[in-house]
C-alpha atoms as a PDB file:
ATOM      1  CA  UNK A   1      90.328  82.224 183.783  1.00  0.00           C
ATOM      2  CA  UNK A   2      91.953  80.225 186.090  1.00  0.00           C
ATOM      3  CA  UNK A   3      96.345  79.721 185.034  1.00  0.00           C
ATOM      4  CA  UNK A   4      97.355  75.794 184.635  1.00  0.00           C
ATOM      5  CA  UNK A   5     100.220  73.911 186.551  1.00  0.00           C
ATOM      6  CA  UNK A   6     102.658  71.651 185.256  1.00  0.00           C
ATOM      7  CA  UNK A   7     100.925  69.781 188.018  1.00  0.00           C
ATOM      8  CA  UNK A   8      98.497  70.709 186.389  1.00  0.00           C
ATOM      9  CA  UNK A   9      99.568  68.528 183.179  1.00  0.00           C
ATOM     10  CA  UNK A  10     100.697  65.887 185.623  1.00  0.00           C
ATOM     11  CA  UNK A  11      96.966  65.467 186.981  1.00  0.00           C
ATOM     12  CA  UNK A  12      96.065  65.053 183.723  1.00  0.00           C
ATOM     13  CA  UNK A  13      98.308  62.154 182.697  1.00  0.00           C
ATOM     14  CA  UNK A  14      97.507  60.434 186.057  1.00  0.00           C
ATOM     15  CA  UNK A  15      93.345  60.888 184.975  1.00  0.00           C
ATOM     16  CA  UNK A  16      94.055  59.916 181.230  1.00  0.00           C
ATOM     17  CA  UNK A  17      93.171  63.317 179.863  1.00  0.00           C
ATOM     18  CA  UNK A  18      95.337  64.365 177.100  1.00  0.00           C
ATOM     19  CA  UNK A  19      97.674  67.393 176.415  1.00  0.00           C
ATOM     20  CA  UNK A  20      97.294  70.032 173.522  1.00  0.00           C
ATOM     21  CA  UNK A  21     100.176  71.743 173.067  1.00  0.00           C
ATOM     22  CA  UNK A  22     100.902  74.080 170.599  1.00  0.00           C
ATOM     23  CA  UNK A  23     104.102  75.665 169.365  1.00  0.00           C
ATOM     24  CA  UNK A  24     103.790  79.308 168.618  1.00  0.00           C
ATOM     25  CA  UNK A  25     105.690  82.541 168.639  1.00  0.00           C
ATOM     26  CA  UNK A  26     103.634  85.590 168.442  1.00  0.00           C
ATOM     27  CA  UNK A  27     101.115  87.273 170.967  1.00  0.00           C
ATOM     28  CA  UNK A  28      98.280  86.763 167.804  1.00  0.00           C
ATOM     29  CA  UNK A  29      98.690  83.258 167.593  1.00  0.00           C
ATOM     30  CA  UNK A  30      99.135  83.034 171.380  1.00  0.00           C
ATOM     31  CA  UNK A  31      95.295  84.314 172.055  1.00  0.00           C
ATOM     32  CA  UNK A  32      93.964  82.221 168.896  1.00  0.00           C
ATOM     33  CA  UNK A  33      95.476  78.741 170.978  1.00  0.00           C
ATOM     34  CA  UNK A  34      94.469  80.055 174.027  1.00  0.00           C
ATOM     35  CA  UNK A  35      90.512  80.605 173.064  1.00  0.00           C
ATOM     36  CA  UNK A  36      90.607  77.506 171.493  1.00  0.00           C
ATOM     37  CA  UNK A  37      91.663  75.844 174.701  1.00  0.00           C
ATOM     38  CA  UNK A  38      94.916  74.717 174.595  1.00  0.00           C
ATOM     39  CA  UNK A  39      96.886  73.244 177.708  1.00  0.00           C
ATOM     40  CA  UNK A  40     100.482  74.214 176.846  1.00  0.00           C
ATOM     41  CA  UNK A  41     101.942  76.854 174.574  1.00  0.00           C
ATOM     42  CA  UNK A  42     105.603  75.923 173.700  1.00  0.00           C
ATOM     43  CA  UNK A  43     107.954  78.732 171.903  1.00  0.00           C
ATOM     44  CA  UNK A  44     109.645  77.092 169.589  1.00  0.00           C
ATOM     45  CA  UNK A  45     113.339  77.779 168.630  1.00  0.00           C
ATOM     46  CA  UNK A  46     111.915  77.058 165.308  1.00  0.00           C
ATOM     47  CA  UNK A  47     110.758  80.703 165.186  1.00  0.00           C
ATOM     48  CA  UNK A  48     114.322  81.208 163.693  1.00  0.00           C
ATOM     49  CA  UNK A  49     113.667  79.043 160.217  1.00  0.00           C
ATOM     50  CA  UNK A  50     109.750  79.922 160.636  1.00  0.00           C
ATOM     51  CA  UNK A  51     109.911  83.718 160.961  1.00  0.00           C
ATOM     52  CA  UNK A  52     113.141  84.939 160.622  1.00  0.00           C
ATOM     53  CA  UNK A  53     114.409  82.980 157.910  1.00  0.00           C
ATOM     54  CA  UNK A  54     117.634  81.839 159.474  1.00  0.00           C
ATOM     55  CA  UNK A  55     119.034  78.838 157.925  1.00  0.00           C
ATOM     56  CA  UNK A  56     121.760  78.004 160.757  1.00  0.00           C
ATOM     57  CA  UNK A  57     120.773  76.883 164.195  1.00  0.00           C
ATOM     58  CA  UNK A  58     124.244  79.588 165.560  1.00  0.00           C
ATOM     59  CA  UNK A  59     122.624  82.402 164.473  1.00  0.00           C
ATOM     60  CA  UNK A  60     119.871  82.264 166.541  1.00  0.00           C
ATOM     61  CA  UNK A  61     120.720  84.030 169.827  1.00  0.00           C
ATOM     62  CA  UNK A  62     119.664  83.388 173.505  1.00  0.00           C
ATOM     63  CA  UNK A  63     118.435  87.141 173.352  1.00  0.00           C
ATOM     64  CA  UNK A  64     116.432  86.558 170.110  1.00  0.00           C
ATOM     65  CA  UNK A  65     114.643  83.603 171.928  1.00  0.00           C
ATOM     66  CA  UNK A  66     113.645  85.622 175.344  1.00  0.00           C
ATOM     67  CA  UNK A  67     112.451  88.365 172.791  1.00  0.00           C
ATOM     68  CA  UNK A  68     109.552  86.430 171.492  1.00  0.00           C
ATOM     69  CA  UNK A  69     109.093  83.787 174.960  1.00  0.00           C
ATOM     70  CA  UNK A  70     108.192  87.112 176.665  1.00  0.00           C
ATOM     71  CA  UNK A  71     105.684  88.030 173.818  1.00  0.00           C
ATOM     72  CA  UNK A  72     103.340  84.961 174.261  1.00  0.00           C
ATOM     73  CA  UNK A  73     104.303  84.556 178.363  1.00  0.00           C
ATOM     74  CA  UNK A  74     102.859  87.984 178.378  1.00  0.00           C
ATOM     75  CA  UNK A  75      99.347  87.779 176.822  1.00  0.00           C
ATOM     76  CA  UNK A  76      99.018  83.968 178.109  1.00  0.00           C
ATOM     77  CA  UNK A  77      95.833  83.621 180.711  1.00  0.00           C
ATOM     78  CA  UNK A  78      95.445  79.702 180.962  1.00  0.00           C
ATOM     79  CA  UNK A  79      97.985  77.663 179.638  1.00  0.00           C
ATOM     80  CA  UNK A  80     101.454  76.808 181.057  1.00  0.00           C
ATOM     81  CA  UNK A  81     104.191  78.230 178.978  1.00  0.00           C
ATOM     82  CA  UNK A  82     107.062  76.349 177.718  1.00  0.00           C
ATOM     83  CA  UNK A  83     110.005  78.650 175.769  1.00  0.00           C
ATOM     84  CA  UNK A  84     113.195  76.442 174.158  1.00  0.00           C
ATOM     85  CA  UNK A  85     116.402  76.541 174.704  1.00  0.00           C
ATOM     86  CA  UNK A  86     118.206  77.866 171.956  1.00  0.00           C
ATOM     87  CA  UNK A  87     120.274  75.355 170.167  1.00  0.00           C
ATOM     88  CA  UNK A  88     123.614  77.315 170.343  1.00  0.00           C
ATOM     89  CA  UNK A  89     122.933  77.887 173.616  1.00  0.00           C
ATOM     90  CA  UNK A  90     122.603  74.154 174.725  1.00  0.00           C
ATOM     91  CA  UNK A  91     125.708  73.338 172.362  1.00  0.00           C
ATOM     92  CA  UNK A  92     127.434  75.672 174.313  1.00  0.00           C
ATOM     93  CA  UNK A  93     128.059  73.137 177.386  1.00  0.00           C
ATOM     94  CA  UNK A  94     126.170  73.439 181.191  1.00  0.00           C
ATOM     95  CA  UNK A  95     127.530  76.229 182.644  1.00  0.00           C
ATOM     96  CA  UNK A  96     125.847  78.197 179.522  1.00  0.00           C
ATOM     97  CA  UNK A  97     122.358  76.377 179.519  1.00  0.00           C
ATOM     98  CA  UNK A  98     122.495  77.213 183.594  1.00  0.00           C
ATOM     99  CA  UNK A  99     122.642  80.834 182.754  1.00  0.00           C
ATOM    100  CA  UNK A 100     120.162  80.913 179.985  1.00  0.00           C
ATOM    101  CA  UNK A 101     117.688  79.220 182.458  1.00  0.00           C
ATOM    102  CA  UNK A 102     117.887  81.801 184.861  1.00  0.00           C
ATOM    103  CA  UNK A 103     117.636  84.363 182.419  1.00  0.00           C
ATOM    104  CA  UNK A 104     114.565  82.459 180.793  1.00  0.00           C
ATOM    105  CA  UNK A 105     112.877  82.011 184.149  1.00  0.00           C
ATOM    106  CA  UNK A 106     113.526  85.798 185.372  1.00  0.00           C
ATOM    107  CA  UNK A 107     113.172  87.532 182.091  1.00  0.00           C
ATOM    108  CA  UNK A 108     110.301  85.493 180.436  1.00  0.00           C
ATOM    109  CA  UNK A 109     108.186  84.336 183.839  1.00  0.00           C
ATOM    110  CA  UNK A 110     107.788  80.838 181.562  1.00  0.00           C
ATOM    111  CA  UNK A 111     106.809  77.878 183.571  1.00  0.00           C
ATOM    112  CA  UNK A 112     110.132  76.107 182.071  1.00  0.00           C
ATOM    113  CA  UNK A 113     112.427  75.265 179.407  1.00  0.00           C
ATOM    114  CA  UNK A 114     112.768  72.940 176.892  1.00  0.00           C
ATOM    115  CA  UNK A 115     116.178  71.434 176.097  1.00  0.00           C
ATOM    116  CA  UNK A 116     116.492  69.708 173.078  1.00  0.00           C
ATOM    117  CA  UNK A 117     118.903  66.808 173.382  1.00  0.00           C
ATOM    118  CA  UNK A 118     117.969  64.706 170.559  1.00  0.00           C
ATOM    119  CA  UNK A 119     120.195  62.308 168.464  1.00  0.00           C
ATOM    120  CA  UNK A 120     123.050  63.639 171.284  1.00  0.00           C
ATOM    121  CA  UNK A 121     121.470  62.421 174.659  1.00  0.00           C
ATOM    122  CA  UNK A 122     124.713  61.174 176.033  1.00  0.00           C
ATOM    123  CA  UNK A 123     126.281  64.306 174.966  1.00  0.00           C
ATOM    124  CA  UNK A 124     123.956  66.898 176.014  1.00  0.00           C
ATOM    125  CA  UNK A 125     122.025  64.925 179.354  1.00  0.00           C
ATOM    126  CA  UNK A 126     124.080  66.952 181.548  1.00  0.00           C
ATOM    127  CA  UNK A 127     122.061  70.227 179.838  1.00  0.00           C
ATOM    128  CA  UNK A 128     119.263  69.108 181.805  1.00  0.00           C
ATOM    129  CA  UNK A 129     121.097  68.160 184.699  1.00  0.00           C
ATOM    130  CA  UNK A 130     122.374  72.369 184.507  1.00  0.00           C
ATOM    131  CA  UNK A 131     118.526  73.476 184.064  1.00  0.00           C
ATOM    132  CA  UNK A 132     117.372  71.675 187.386  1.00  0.00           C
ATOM    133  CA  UNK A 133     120.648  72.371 189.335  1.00  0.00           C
ATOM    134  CA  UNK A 134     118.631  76.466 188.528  1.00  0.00           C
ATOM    135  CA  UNK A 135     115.714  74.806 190.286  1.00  0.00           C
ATOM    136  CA  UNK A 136     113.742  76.056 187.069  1.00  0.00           C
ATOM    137  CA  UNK A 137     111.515  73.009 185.213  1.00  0.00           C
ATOM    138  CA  UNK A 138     112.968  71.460 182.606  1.00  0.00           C
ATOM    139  CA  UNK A 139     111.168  69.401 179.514  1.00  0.00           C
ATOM    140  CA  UNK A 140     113.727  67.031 177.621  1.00  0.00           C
ATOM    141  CA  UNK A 141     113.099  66.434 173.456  1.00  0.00           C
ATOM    142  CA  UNK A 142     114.122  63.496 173.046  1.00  0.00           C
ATOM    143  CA  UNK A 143     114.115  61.134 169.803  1.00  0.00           C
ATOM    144  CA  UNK A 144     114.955  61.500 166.284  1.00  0.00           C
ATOM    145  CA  UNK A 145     114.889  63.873 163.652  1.00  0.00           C
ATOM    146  CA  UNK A 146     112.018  64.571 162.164  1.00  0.00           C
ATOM    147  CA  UNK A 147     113.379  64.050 158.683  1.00  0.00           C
ATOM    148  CA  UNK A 148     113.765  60.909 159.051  1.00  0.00           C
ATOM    149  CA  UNK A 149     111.508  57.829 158.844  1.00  0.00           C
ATOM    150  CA  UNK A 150     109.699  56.913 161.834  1.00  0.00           C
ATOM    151  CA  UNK A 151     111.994  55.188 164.420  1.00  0.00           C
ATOM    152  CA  UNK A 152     110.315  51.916 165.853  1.00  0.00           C
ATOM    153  CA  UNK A 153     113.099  48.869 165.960  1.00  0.00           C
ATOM    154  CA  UNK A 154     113.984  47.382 169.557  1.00  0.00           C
ATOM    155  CA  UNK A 155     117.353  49.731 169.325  1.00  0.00           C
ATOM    156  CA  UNK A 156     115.242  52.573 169.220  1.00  0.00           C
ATOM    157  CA  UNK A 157     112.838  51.597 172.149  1.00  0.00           C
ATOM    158  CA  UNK A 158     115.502  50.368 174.102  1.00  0.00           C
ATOM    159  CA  UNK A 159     117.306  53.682 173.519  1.00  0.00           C
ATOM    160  CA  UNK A 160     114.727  56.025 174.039  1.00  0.00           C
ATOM    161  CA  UNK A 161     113.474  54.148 177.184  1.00  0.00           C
ATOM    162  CA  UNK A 162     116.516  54.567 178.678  1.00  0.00           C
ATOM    163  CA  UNK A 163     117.114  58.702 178.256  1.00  0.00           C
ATOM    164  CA  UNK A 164     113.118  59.107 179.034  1.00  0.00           C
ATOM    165  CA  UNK A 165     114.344  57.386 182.503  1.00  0.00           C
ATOM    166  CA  UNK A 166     117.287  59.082 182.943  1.00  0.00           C
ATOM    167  CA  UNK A 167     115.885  62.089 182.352  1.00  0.00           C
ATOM    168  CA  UNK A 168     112.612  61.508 184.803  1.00  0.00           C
ATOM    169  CA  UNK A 169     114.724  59.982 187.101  1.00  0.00           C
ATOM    170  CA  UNK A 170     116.624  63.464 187.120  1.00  0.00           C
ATOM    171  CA  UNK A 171     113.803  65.503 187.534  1.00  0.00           C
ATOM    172  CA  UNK A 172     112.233  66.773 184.327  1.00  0.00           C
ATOM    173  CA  UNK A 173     108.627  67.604 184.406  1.00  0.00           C
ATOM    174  CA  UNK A 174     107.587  65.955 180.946  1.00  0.00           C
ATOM    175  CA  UNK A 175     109.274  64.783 178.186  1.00  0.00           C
ATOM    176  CA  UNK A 176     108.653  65.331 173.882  1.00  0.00           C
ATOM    177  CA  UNK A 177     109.532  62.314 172.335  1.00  0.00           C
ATOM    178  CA  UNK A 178     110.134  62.820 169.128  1.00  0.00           C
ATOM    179  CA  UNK A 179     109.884  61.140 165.442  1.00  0.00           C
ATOM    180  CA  UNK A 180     109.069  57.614 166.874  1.00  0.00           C
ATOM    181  CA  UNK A 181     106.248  54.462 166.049  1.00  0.00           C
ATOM    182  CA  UNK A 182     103.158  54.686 168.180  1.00  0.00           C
ATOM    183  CA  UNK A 183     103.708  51.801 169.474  1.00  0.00           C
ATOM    184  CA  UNK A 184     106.911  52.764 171.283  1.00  0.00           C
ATOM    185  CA  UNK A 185     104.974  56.269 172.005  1.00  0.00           C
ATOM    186  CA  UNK A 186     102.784  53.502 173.882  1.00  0.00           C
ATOM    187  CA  UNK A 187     105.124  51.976 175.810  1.00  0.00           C
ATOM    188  CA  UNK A 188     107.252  54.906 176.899  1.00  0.00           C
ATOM    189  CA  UNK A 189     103.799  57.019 177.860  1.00  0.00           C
ATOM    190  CA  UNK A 190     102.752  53.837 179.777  1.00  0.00           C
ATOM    191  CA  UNK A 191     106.111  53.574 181.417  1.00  0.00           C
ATOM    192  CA  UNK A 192     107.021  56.768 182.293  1.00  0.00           C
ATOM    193  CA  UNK A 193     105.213  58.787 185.347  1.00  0.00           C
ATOM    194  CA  UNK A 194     105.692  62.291 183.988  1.00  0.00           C
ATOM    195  CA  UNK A 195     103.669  63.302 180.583  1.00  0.00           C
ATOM    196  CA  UNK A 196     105.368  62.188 177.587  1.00  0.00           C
ATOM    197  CA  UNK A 197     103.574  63.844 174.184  1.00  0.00           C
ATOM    198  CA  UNK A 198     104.829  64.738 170.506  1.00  0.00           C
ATOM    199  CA  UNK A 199     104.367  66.135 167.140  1.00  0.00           C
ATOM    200  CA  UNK A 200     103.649  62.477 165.631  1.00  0.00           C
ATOM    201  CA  UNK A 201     102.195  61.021 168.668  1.00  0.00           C
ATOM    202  CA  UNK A 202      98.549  59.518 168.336  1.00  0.00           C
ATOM    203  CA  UNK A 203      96.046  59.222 171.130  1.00  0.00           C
ATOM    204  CA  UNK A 204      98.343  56.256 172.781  1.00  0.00           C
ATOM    205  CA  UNK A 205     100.759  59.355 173.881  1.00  0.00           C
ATOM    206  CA  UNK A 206      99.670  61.831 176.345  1.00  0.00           C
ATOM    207  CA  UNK A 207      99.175  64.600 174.102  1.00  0.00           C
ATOM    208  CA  UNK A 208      99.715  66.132 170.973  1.00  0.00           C
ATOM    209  CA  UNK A 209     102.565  69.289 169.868  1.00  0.00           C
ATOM    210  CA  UNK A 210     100.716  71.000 166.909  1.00  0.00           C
ATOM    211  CA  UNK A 211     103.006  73.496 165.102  1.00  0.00           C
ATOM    212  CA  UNK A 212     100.188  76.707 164.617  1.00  0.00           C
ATOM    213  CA  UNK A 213     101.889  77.370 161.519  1.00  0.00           C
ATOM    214  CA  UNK A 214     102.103  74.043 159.755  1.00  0.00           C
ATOM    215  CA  UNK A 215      98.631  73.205 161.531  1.00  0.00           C
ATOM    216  CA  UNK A 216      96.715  76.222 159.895  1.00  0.00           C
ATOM    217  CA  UNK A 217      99.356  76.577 156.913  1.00  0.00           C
ATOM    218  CA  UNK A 218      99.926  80.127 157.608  1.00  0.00           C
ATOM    219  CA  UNK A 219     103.306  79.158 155.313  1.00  0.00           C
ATOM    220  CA  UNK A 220     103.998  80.845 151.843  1.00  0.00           C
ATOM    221  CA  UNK A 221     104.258  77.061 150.573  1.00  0.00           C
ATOM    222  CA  UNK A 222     100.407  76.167 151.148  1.00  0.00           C
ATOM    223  CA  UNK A 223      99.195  78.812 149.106  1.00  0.00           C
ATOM    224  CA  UNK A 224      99.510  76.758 145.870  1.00  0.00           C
ATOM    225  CA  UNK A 225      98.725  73.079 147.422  1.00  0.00           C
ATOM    226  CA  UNK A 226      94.942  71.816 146.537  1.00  0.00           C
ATOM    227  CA  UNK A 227      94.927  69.308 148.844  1.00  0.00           C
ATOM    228  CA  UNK A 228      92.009  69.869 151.091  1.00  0.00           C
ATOM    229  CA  UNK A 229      94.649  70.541 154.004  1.00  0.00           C
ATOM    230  CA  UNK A 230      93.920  74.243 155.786  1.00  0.00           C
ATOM    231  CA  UNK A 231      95.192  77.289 154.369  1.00  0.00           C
ATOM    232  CA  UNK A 232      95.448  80.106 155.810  1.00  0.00           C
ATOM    233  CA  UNK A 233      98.238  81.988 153.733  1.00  0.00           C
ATOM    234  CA  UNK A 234      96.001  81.156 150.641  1.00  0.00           C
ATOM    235  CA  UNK A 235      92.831  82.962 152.417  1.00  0.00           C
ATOM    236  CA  UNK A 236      95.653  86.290 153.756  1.00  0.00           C
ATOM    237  CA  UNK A 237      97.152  86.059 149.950  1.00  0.00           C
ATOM    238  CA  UNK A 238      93.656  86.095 148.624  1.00  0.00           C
ATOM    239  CA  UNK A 239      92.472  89.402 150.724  1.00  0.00           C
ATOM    240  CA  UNK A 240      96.199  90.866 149.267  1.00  0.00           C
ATOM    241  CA  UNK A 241      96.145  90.375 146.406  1.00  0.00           C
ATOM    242  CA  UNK A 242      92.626  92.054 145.749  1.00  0.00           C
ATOM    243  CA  UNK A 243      93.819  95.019 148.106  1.00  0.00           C
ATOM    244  CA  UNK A 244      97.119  95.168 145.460  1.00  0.00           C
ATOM    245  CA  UNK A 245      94.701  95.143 142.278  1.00  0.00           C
ATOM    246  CA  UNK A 246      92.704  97.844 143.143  1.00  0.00           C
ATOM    247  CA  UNK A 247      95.072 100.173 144.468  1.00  0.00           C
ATOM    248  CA  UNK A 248      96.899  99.428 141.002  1.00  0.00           C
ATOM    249  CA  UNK A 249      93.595 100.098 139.328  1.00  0.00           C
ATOM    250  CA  UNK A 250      92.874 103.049 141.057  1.00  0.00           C
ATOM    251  CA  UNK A 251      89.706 101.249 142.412  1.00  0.00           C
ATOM    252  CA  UNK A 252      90.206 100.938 145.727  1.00  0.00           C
END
């Protein structure tokens, strides 16, 4: 199986074939995506909320993220690897994002970094500007929040236009534009050289982020829901809850 590129994913913008991506955290997961086919896996700083049931964005450590971006760098064959920047850690000013990518790069072998500078563009660019000073790749998130309604006035266009630029123009290898209308998804993918892709994008992006765990509702939340979306904690709670009975039967 032969390992992708990021110009790799850069071919494939430039021939109109489109990214999956898919955010996960363990090795399991990690060889599930990577049967299925997927083009980039992307370790998620989410893993904090998702698995460890932080509820603040500071207590999620640069060490805790390297901890599970080695897990799936390690078993991945074919797809490039992507692991975050942690949010404390890119709140923390360049000269701390510069020596979490060099720790990322050395400590994870990742293909690059993601830098989430959302909402705070003007405040965080020169994050990215600190990850390719390293001469590792950096992948700007750019957008909204995802709570929010979809963004898709002329303000928003006009200001995501301008950071997807700046950051290209600076060097990043691909951008996730985030929480905005497919028709500005559209433009910016049409405008921009380097892949741009998303977790609400449509096929007018370049690609697709799927979150494994909200995609195959391996969440506690989905076990009760009935509506015909995938549910994978209902099928786990299932086999469970049988194993539970018996035992407490004396059956098993």
């Amino acid at each position: 199986m032969s390992r992708l590129t990021i110009n790799d994913l850069q071919l494939m913008k430039n021939k109109g074939e489109k990214i999956a991506a898919g955010v996960c955290y363990d090795v399991q997961m990690t060889k599930i995506w990577e049967r299925a086919g997927v083009d980039l896996l992307s370790v998620g700083d989410s893993v904090s909320r998702t698995f460890l049931g932080m509820e603040d964005d500071s207590e999620f450590s640069l060490d805790a993220m390297l901890l599970f971006g080695k897990a799936v760098a390690r078993v991945a064959q074919r797809a490039v690897v992507n692991v975050d920047m942690p949010t404390v850690t890119c709140n923390a000013g360049p000269k701390a994002v510069e020596e979490a990518a060099k720790r990322i790069k050395s400590e994870t072998l990742a293909d690059m970094t993601k830098v989430d500078i959302r909402t705070k563009e003007e405040e965080l660019f020169d994050d990215v500007l600190a990850v390719i000073g390293t001469g590792f790749p950096v992948y700007p998130q750019i957008g909204f929040d995802v709570w929010e309604p979809s963004h898709g006035s002329t303000k928003d266009f006009d200001h995501v236009m301008k950071w997807c630029n700046a950051v290209q123009d600076a060097g990043a290898v691909m951008i996730d534009l985030t929480n905005v209308s497919h028709e500005i998804y559209s433009a910016v993918a049409n405008a921009i050289k380097v892949p741009v892709i998303g977790g609400q994008s449509g096929p007018e992006a370049d690609g697709r982020i799927y979150v494994s765990y909200l995609l195959t509702g391996y969440r506690s939340d989905s076990i009760d829901k009935n509506d015909g979306t995938p549910s994978a904690a209902k099928y786990i709670y299932e086999i469970a809850s049988d194993a539970v009975s018996k035992i407490h039967s004396g059956t098993w």
